[in-house]
PDB file of N, CA and C in Angstrom:
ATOM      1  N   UNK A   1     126.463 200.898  54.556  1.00  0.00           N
ATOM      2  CA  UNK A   1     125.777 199.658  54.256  1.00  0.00           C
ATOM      3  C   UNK A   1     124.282 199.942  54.196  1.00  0.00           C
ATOM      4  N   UNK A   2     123.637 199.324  53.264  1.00  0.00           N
ATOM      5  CA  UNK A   2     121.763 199.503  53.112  1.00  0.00           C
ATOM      6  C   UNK A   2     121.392 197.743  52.982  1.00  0.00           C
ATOM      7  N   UNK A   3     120.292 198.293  53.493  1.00  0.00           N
ATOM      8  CA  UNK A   3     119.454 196.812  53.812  1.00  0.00           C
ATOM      9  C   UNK A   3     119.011 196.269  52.721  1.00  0.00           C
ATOM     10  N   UNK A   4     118.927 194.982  52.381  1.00  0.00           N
ATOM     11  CA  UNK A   4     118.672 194.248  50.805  1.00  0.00           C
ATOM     12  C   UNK A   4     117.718 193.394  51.384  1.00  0.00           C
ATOM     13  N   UNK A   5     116.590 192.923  50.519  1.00  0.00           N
ATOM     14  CA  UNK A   5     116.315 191.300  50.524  1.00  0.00           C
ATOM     15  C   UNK A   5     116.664 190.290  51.142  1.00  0.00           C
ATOM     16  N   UNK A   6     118.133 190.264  50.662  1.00  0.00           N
ATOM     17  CA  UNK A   6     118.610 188.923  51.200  1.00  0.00           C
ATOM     18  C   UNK A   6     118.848 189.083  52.616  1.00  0.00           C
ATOM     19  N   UNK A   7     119.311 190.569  53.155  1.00  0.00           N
ATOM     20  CA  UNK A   7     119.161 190.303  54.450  1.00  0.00           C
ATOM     21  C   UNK A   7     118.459 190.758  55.364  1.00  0.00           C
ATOM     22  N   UNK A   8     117.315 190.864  54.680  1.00  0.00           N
ATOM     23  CA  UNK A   8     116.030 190.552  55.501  1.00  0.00           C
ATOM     24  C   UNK A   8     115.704 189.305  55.584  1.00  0.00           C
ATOM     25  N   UNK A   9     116.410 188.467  54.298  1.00  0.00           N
ATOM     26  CA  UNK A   9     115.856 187.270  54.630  1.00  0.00           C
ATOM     27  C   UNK A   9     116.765 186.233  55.657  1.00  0.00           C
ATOM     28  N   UNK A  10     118.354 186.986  55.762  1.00  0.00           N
ATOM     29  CA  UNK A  10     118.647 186.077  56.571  1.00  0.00           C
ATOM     30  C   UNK A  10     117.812 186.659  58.285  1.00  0.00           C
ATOM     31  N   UNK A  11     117.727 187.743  58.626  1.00  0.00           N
ATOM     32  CA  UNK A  11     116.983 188.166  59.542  1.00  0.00           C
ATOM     33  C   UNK A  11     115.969 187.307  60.209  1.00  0.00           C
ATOM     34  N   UNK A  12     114.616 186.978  58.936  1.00  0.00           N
ATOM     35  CA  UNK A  12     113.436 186.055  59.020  1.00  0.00           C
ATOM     36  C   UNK A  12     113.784 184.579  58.815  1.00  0.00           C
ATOM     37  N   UNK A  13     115.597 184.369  59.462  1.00  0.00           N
ATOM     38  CA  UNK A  13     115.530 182.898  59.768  1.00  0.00           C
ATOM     39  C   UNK A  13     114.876 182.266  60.857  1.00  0.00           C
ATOM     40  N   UNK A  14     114.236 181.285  61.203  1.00  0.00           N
ATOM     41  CA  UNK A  14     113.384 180.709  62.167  1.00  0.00           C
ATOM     42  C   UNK A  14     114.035 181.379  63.120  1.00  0.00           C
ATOM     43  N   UNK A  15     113.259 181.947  64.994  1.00  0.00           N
ATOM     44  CA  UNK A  15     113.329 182.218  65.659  1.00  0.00           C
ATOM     45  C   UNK A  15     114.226 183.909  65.729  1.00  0.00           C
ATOM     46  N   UNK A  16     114.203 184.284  64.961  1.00  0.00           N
ATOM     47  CA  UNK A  16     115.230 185.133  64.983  1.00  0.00           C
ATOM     48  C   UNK A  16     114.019 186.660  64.812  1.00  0.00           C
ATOM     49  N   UNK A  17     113.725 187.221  63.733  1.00  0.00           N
ATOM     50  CA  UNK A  17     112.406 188.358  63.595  1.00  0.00           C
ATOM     51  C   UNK A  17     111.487 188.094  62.657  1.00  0.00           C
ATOM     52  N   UNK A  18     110.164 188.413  63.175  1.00  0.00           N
ATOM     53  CA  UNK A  18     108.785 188.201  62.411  1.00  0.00           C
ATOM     54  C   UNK A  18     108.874 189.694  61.501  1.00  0.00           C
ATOM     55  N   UNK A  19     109.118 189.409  60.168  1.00  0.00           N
ATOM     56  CA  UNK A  19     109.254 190.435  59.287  1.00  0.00           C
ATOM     57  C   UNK A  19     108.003 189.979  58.288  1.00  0.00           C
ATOM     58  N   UNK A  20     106.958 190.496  58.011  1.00  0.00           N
ATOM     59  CA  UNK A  20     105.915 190.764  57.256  1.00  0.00           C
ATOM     60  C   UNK A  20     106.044 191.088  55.701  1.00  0.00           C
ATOM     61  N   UNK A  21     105.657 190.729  54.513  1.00  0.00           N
ATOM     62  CA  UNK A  21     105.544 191.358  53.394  1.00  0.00           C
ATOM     63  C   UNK A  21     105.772 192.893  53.570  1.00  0.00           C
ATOM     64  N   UNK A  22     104.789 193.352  54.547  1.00  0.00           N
ATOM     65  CA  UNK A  22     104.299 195.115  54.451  1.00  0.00           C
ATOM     66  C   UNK A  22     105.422 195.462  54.977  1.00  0.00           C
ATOM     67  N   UNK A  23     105.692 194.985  56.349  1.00  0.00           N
ATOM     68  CA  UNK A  23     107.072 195.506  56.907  1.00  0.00           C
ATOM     69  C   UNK A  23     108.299 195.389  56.579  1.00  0.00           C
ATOM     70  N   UNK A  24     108.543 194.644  55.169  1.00  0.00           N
ATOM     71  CA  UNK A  24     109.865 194.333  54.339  1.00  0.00           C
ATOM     72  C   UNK A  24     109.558 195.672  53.843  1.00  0.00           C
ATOM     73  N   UNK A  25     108.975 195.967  53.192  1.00  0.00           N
ATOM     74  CA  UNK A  25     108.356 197.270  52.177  1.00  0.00           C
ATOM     75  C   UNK A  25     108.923 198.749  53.239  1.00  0.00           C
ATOM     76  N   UNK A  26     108.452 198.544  54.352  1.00  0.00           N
ATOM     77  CA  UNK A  26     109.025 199.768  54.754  1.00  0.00           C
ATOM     78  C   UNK A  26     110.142 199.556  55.179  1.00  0.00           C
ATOM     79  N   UNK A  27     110.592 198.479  55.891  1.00  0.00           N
ATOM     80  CA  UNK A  27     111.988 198.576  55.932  1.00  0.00           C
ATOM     81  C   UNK A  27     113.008 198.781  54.950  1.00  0.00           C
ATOM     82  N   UNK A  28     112.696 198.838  53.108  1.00  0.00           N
ATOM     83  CA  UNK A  28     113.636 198.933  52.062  1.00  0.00           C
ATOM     84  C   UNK A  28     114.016 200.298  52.246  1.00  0.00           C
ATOM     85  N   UNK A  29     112.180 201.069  51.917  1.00  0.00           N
ATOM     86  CA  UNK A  29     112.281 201.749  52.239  1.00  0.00           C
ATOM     87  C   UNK A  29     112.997 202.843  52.877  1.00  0.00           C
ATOM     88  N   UNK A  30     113.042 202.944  54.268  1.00  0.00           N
ATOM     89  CA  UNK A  30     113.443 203.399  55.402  1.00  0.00           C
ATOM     90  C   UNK A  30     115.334 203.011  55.444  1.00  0.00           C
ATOM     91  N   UNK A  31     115.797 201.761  55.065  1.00  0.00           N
ATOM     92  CA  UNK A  31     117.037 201.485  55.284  1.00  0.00           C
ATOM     93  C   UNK A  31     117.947 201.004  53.974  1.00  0.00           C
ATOM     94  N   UNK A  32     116.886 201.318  52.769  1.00  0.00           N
ATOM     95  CA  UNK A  32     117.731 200.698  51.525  1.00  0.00           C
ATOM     96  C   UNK A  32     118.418 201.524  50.903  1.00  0.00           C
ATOM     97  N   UNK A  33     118.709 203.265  51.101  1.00  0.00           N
ATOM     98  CA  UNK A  33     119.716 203.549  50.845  1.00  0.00           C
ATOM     99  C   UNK A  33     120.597 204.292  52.009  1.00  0.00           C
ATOM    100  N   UNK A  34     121.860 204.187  51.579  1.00  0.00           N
ATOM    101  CA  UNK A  34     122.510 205.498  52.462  1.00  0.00           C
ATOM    102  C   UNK A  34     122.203 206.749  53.116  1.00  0.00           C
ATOM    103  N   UNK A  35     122.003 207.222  54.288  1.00  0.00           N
ATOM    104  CA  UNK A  35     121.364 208.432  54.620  1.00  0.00           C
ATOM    105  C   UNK A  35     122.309 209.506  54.300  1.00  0.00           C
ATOM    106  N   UNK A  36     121.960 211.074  53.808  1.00  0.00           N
ATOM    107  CA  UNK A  36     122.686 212.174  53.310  1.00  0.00           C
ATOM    108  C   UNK A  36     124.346 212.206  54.270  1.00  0.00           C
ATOM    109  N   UNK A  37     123.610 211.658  55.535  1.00  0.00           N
ATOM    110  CA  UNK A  37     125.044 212.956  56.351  1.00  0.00           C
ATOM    111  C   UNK A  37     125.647 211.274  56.505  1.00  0.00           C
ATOM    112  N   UNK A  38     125.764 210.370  56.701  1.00  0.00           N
ATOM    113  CA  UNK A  38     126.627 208.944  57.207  1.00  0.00           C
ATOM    114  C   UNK A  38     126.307 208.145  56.477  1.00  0.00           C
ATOM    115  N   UNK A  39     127.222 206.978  56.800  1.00  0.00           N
ATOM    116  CA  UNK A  39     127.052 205.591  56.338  1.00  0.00           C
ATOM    117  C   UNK A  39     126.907 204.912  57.550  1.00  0.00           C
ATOM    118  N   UNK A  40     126.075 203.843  57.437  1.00  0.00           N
ATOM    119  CA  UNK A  40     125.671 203.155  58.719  1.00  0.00           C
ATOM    120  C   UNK A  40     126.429 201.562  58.653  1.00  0.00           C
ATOM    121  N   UNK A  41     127.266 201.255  59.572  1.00  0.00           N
ATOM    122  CA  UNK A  41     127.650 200.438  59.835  1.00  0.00           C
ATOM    123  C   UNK A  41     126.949 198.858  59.878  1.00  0.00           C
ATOM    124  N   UNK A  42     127.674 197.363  59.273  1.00  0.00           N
ATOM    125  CA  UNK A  42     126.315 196.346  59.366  1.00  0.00           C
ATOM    126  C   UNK A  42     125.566 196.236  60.754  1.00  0.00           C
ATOM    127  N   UNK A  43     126.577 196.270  61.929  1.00  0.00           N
ATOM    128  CA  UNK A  43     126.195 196.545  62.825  1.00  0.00           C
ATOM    129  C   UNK A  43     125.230 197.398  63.660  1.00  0.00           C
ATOM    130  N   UNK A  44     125.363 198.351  63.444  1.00  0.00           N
ATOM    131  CA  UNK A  44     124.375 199.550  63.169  1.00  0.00           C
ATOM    132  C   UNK A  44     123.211 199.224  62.783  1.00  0.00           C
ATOM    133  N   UNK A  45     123.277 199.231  61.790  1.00  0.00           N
ATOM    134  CA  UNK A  45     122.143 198.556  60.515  1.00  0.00           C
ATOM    135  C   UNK A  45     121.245 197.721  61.146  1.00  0.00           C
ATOM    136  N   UNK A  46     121.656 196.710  61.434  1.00  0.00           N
ATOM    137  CA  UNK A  46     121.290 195.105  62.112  1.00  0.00           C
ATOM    138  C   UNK A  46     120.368 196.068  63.709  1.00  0.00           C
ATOM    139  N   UNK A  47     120.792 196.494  64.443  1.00  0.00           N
ATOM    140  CA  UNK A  47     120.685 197.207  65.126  1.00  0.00           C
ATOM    141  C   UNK A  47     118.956 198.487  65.080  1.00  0.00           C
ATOM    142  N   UNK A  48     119.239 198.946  64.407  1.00  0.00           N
ATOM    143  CA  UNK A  48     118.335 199.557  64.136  1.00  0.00           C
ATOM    144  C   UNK A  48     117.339 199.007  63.570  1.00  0.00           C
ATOM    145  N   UNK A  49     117.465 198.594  62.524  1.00  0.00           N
ATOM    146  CA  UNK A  49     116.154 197.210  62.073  1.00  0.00           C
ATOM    147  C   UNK A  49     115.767 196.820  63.110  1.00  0.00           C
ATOM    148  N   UNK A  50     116.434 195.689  63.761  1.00  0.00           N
ATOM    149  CA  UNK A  50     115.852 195.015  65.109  1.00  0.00           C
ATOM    150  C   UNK A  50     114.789 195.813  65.752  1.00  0.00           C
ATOM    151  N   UNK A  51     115.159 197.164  66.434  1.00  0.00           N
ATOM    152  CA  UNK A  51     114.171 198.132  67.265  1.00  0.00           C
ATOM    153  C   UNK A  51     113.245 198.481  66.248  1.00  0.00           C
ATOM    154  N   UNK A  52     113.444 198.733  64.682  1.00  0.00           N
ATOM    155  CA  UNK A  52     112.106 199.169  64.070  1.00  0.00           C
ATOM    156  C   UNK A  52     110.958 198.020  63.835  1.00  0.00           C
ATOM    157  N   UNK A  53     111.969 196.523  63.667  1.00  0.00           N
ATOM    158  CA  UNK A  53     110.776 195.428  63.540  1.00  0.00           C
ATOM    159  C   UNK A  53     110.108 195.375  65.429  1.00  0.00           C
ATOM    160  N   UNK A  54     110.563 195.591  66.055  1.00  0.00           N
ATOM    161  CA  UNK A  54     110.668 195.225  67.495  1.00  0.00           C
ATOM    162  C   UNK A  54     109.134 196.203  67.889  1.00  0.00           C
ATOM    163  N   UNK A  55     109.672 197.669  67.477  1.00  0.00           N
ATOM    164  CA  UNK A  55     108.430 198.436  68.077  1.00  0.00           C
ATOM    165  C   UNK A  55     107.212 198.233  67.210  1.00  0.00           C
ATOM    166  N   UNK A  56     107.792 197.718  65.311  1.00  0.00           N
ATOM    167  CA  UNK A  56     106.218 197.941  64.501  1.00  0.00           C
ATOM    168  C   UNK A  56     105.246 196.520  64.931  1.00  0.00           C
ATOM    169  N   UNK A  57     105.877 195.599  65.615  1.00  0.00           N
ATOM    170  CA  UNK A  57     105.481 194.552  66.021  1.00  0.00           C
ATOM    171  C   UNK A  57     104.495 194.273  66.717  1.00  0.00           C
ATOM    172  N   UNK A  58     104.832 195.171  68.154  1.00  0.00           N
ATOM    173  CA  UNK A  58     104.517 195.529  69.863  1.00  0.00           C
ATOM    174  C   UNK A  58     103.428 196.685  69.190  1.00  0.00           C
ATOM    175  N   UNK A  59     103.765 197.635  68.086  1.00  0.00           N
ATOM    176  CA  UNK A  59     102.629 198.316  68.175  1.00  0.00           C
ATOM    177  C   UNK A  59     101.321 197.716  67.471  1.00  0.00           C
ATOM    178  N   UNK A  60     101.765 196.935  66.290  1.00  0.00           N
ATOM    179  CA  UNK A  60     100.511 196.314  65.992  1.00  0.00           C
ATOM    180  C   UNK A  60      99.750 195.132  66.600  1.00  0.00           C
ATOM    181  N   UNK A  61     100.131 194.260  67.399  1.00  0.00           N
ATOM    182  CA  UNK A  61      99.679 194.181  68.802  1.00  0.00           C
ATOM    183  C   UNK A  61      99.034 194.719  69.501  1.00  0.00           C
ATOM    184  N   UNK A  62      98.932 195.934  69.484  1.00  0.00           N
ATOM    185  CA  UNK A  62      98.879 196.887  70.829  1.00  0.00           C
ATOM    186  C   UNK A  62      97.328 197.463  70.406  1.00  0.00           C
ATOM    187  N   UNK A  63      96.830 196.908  68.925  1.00  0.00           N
ATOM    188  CA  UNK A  63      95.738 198.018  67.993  1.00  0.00           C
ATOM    189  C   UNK A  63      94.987 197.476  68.824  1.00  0.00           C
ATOM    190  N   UNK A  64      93.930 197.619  69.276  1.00  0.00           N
ATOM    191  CA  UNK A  64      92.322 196.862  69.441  1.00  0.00           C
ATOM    192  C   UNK A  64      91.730 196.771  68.235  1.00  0.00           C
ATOM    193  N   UNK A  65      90.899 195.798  68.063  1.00  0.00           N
ATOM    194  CA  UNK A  65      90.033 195.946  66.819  1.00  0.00           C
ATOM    195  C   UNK A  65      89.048 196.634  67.086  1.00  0.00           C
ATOM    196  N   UNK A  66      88.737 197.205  65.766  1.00  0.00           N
ATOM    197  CA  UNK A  66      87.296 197.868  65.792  1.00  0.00           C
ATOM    198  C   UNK A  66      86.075 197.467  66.041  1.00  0.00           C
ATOM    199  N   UNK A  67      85.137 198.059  66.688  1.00  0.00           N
ATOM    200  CA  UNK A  67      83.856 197.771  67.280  1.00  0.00           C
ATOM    201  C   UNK A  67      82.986 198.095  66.520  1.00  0.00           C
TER     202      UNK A  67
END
């Protein structure tokens, strides 16, 4: 299974994950096709997204602005 649009967009239903223009982009990226050695389960899938929106989130948060 690879990540589409649409379910990123069911993802960015109210209360559920703050997914960004930029961070849709890398998530196609990163999860829109099949990787060489497996296929990743929706579960899986769902799964892993979560922790990549989860940490790019907490880390951009985390920037200080520049002085």
């Amino acid at each position: 299974m690879t990540l589409t649009k649409g379910t990123i967009a069911r993802l960015r239903f109210p209360g559920r994950l703050d997914i960004s223009d930029e961070l849709e982009t890398r998530l196609l990226r990163e999860f829109g096709k099949e990787p060489h050695t497996q296929e990743h389960s929706e579960q899986d899938l769902h799964e892993q997204v979560r922790k990549y929106v989860n940490y790019y989130n907490s880390e951009k948060g985390s920037v200080s602005p520049a002085k």
